[in-house]
Structures are given as C-alpha cells and as structure tokens.
PDB file of N, CA and C in Angstrom:
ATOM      1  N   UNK A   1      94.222 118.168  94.576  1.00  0.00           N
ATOM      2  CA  UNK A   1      94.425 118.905  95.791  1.00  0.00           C
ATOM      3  C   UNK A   1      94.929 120.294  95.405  1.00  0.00           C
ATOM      4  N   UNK A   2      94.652 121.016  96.734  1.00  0.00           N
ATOM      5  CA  UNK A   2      95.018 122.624  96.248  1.00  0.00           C
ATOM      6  C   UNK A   2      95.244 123.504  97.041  1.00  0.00           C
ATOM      7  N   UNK A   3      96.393 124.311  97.381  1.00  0.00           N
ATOM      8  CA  UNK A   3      96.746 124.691  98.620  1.00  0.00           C
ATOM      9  C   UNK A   3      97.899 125.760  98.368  1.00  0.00           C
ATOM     10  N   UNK A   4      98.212 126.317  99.411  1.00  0.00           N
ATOM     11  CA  UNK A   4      99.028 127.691  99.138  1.00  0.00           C
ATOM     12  C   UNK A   4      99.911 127.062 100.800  1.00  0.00           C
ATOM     13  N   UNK A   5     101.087 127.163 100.667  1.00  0.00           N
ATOM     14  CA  UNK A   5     102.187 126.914 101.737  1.00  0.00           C
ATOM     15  C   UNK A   5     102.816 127.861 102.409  1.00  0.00           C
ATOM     16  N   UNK A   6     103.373 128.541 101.431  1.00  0.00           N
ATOM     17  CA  UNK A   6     103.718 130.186 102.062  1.00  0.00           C
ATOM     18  C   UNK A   6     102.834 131.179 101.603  1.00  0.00           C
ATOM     19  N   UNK A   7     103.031 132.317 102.056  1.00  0.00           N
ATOM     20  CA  UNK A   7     102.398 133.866 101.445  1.00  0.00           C
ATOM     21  C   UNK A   7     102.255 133.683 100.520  1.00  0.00           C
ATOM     22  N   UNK A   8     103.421 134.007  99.721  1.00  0.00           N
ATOM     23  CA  UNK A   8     103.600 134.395  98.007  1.00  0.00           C
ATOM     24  C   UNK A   8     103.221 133.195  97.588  1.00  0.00           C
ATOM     25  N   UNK A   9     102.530 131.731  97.783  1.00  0.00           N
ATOM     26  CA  UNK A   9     102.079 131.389  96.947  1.00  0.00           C
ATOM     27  C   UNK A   9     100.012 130.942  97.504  1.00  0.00           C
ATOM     28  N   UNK A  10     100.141 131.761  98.334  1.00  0.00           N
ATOM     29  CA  UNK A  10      98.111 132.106  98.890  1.00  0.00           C
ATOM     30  C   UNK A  10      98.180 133.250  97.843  1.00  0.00           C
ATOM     31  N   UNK A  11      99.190 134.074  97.969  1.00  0.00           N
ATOM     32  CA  UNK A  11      99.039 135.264  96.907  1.00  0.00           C
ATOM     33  C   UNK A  11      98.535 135.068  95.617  1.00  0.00           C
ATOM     34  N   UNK A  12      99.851 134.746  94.984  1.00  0.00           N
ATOM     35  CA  UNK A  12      99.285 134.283  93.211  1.00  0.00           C
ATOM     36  C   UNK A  12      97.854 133.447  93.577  1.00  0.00           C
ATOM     37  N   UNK A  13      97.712 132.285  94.265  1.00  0.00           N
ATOM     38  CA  UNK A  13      96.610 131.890  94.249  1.00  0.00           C
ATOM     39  C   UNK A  13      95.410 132.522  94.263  1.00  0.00           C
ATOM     40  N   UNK A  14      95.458 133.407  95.280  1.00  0.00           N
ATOM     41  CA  UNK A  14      94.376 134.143  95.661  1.00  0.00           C
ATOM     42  C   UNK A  14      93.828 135.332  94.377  1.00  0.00           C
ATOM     43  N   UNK A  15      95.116 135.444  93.460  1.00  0.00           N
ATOM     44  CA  UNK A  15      94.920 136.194  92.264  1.00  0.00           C
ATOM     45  C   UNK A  15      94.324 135.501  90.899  1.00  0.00           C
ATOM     46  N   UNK A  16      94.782 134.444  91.087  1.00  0.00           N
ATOM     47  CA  UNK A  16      94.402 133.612  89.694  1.00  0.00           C
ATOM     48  C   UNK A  16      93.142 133.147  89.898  1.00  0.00           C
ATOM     49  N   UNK A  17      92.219 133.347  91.171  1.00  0.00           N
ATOM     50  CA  UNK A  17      90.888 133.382  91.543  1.00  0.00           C
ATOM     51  C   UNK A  17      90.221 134.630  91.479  1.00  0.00           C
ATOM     52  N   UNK A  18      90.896 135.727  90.581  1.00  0.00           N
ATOM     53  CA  UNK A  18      90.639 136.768  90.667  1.00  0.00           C
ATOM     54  C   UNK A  18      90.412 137.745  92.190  1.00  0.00           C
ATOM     55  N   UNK A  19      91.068 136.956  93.530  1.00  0.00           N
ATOM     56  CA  UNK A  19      90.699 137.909  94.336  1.00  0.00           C
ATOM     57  C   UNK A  19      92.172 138.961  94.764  1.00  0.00           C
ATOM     58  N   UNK A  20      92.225 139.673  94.204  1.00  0.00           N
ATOM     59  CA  UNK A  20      93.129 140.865  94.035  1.00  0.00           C
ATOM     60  C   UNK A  20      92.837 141.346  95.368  1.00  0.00           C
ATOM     61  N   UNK A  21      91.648 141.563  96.217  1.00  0.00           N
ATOM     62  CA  UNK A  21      91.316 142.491  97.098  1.00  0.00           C
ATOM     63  C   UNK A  21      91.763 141.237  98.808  1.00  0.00           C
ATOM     64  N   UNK A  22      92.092 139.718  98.187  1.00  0.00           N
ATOM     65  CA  UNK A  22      92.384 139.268  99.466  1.00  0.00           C
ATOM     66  C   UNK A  22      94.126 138.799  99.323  1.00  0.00           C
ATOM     67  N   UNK A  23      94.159 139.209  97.842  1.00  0.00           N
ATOM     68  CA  UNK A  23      95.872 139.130  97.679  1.00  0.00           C
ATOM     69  C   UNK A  23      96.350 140.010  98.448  1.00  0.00           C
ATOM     70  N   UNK A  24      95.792 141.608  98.428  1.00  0.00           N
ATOM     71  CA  UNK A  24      96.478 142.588  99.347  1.00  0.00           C
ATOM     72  C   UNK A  24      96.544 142.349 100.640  1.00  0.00           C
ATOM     73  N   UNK A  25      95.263 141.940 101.481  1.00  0.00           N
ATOM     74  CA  UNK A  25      95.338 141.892 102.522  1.00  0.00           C
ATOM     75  C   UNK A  25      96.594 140.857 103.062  1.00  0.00           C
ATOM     76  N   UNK A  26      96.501 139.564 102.353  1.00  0.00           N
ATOM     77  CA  UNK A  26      97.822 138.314 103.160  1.00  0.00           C
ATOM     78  C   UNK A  26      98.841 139.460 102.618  1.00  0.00           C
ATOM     79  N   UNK A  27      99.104 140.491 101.899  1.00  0.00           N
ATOM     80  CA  UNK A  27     100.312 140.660 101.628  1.00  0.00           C
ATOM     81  C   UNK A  27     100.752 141.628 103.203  1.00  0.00           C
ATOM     82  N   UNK A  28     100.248 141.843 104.030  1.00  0.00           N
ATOM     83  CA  UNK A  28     100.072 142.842 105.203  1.00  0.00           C
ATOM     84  C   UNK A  28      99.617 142.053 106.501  1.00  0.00           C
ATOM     85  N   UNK A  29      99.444 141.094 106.466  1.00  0.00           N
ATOM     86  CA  UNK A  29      99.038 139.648 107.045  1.00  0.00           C
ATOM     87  C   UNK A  29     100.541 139.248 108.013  1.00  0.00           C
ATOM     88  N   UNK A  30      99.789 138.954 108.673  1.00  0.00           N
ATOM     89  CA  UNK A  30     100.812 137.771 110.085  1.00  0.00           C
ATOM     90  C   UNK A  30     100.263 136.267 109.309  1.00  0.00           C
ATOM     91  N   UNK A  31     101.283 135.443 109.646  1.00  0.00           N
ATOM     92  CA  UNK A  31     101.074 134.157 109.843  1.00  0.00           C
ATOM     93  C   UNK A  31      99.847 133.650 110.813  1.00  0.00           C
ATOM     94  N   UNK A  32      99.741 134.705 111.678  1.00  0.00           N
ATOM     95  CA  UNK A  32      98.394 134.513 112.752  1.00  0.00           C
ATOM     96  C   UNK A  32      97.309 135.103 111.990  1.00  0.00           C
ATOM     97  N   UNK A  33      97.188 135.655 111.670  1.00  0.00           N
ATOM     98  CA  UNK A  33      96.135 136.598 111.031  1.00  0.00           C
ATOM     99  C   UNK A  33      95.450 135.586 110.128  1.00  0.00           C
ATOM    100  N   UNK A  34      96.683 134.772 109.276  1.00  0.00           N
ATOM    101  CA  UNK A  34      96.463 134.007 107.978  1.00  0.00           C
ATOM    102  C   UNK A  34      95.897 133.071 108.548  1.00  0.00           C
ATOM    103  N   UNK A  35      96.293 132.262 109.336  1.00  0.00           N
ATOM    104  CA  UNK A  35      95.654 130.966 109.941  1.00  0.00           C
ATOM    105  C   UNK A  35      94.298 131.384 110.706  1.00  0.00           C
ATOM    106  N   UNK A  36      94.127 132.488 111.440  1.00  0.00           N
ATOM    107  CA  UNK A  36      92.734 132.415 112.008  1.00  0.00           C
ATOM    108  C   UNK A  36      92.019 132.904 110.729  1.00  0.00           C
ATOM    109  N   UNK A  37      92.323 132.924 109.352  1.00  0.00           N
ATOM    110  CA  UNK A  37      90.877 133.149 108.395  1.00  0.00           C
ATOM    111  C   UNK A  37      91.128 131.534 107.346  1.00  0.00           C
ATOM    112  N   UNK A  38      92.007 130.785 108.236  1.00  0.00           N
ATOM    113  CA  UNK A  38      91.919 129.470 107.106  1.00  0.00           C
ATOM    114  C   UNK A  38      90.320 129.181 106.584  1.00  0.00           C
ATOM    115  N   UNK A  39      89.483 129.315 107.779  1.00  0.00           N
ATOM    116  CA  UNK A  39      88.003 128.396 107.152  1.00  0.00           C
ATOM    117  C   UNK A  39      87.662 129.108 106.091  1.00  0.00           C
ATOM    118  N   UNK A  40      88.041 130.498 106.349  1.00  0.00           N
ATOM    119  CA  UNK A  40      87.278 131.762 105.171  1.00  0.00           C
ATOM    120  C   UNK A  40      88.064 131.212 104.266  1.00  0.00           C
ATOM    121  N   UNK A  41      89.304 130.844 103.965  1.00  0.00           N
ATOM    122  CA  UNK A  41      89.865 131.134 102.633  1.00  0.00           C
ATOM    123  C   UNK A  41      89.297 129.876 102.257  1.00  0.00           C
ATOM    124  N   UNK A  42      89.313 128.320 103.152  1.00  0.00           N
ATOM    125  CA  UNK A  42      89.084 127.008 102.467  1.00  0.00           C
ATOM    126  C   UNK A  42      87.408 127.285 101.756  1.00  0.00           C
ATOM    127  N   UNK A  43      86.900 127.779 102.648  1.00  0.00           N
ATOM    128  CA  UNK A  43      85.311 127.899 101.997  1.00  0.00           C
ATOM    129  C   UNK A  43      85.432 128.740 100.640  1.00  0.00           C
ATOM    130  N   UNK A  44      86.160 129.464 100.250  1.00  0.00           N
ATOM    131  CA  UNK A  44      86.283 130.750  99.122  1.00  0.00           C
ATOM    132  C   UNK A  44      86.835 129.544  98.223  1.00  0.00           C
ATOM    133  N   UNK A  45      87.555 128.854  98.426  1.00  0.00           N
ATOM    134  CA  UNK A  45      88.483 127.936  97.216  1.00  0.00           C
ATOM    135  C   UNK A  45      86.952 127.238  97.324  1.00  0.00           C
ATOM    136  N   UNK A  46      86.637 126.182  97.896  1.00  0.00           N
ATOM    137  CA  UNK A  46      86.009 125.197  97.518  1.00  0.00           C
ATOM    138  C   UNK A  46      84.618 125.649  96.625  1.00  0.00           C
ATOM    139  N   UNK A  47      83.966 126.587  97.170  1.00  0.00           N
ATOM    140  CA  UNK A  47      82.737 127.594  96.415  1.00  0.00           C
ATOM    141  C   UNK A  47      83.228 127.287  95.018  1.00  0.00           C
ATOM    142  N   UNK A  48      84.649 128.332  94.717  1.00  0.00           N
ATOM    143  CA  UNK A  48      84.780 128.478  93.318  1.00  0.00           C
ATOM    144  C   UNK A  48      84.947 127.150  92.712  1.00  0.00           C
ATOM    145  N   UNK A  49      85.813 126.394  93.353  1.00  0.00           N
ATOM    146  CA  UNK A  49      85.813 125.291  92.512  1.00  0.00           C
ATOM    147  C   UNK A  49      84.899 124.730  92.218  1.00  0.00           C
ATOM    148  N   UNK A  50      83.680 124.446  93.140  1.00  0.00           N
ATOM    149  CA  UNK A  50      82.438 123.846  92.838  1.00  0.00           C
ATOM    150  C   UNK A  50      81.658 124.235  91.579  1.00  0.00           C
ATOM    151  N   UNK A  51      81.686 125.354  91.121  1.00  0.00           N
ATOM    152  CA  UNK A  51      80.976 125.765  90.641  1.00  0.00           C
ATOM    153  C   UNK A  51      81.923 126.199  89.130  1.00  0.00           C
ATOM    154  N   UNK A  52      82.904 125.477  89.133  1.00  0.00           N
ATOM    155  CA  UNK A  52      83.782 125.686  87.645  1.00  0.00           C
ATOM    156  C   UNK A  52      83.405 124.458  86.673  1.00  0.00           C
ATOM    157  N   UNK A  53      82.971 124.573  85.732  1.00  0.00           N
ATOM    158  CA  UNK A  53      82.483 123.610  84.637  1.00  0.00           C
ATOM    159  C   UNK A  53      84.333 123.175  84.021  1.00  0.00           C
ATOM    160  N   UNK A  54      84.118 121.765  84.349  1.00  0.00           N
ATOM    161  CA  UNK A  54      85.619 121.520  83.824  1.00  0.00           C
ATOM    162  C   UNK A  54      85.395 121.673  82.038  1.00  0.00           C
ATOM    163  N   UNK A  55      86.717 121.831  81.806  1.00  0.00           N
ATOM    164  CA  UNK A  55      86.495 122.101  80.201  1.00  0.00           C
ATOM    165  C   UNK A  55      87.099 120.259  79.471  1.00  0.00           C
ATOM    166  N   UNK A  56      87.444 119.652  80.216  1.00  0.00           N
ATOM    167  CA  UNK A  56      87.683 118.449  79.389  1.00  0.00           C
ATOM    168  C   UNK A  56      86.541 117.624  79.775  1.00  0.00           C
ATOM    169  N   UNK A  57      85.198 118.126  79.647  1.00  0.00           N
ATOM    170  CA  UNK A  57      84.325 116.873  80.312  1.00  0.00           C
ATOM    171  C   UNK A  57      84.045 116.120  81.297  1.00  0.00           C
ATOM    172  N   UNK A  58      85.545 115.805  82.203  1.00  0.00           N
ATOM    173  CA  UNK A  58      85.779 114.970  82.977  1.00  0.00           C
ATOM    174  C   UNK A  58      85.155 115.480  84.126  1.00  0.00           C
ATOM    175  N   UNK A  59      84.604 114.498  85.157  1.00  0.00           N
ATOM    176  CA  UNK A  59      84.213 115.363  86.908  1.00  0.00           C
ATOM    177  C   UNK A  59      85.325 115.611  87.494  1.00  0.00           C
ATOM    178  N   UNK A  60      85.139 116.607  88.426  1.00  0.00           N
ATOM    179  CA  UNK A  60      86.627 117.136  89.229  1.00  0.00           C
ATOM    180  C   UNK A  60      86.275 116.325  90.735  1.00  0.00           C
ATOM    181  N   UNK A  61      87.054 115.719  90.948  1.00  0.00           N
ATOM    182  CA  UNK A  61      86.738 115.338  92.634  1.00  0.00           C
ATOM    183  C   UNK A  61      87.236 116.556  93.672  1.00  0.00           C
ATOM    184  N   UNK A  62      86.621 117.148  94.389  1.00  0.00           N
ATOM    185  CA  UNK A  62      87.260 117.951  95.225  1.00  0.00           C
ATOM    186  C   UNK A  62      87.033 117.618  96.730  1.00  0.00           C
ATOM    187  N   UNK A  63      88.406 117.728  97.453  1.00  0.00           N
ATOM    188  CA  UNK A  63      88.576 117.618  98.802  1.00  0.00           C
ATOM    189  C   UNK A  63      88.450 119.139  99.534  1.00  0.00           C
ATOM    190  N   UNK A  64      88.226 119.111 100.562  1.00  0.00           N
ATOM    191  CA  UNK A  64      88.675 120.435 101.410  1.00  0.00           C
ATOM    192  C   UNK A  64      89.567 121.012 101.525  1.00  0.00           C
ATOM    193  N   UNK A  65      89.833 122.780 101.355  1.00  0.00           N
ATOM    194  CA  UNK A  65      91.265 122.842 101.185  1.00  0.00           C
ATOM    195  C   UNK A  65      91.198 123.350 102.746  1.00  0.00           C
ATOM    196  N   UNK A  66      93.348 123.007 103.326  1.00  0.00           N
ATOM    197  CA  UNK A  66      93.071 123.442 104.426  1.00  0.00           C
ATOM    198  C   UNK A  66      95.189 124.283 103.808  1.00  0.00           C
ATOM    199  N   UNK A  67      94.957 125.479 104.350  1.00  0.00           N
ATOM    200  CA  UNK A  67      95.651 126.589 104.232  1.00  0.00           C
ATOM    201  C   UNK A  67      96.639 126.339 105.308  1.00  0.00           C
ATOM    202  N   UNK A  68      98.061 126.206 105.079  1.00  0.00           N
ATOM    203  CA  UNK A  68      99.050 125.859 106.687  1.00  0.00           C
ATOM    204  C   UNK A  68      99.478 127.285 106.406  1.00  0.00           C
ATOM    205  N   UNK A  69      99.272 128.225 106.873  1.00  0.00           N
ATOM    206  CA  UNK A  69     100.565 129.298 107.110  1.00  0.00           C
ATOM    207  C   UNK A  69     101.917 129.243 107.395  1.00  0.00           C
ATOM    208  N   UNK A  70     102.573 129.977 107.368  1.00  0.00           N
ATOM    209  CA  UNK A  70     104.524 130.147 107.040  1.00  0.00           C
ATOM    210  C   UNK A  70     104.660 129.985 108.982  1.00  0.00           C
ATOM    211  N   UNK A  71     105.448 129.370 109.212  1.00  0.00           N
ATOM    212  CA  UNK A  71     105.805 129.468 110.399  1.00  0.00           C
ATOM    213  C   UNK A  71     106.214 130.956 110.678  1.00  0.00           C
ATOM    214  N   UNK A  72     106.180 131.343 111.883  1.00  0.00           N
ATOM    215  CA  UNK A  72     106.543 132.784 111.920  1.00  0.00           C
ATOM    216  C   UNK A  72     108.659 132.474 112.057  1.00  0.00           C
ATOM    217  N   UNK A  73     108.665 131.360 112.248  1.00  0.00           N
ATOM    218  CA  UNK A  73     110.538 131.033 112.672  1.00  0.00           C
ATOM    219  C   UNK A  73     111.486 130.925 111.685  1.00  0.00           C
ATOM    220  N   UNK A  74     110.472 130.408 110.485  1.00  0.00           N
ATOM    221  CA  UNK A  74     110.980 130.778 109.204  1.00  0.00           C
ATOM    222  C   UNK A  74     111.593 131.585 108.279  1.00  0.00           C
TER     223      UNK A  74
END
C-alpha cells in the first residue's frame, strides 16, 4: 500500500516520483484543492507503479491509491 496523509508527506512523495512540478503546487494547495484532484494523483501513482520493473524479480501486487487530505481543523 501507498499513500501520503498529510502535505509534507504527498510532497516528498510526489518528489521521489520525480514530480517536482506537483510537489509545488500541494505546497500552495488547500486541503480542498488536494482532495478534489485525489483521482488525478491516485491515477499518477498507480500508472507509475504499473509500469516499474521490480528489481528483486518478485510481482508487485498493487491496490488503488486513495489520497485523505489534512483536515483543515488540524
């Protein structure tokens, strides 16, 4: 499973997928903003993962990712 809970960690995520250009945007992001592009971000994770050749041989099972944003009360 694979998922980002708060900001700062969709952030690093969103970087270690190399997307630098959607790290900036959550960094300027509402909690609303973040949740109405969950499908965009779950479809962007699952793409890449699909298409990563594991390096130990093994198959990767992958589920859907689904993105909870930071409560705004938090």
């Amino acid at each position: 499973m694979l998922g980002a809970y708060t900001f700062k960690q969709l952030q690093r995520l969103l970087r270690a997928i190399d997307r630098d250009d959607l790290a900036e945007e959550v960094a300027n992001a509402t909690a609303k903003e973040i949740g109405e592009r969950r499908d965009e971000f779950a479809e962007l994770l699952t793409d890449i993962l699909a298409t990563q050749q594991p390096t130990s041989g093994r198959h990767i099972s992958m589920t859907p990712v689904c993105l909870q944003p930071r409560s705004p009360n938090r």
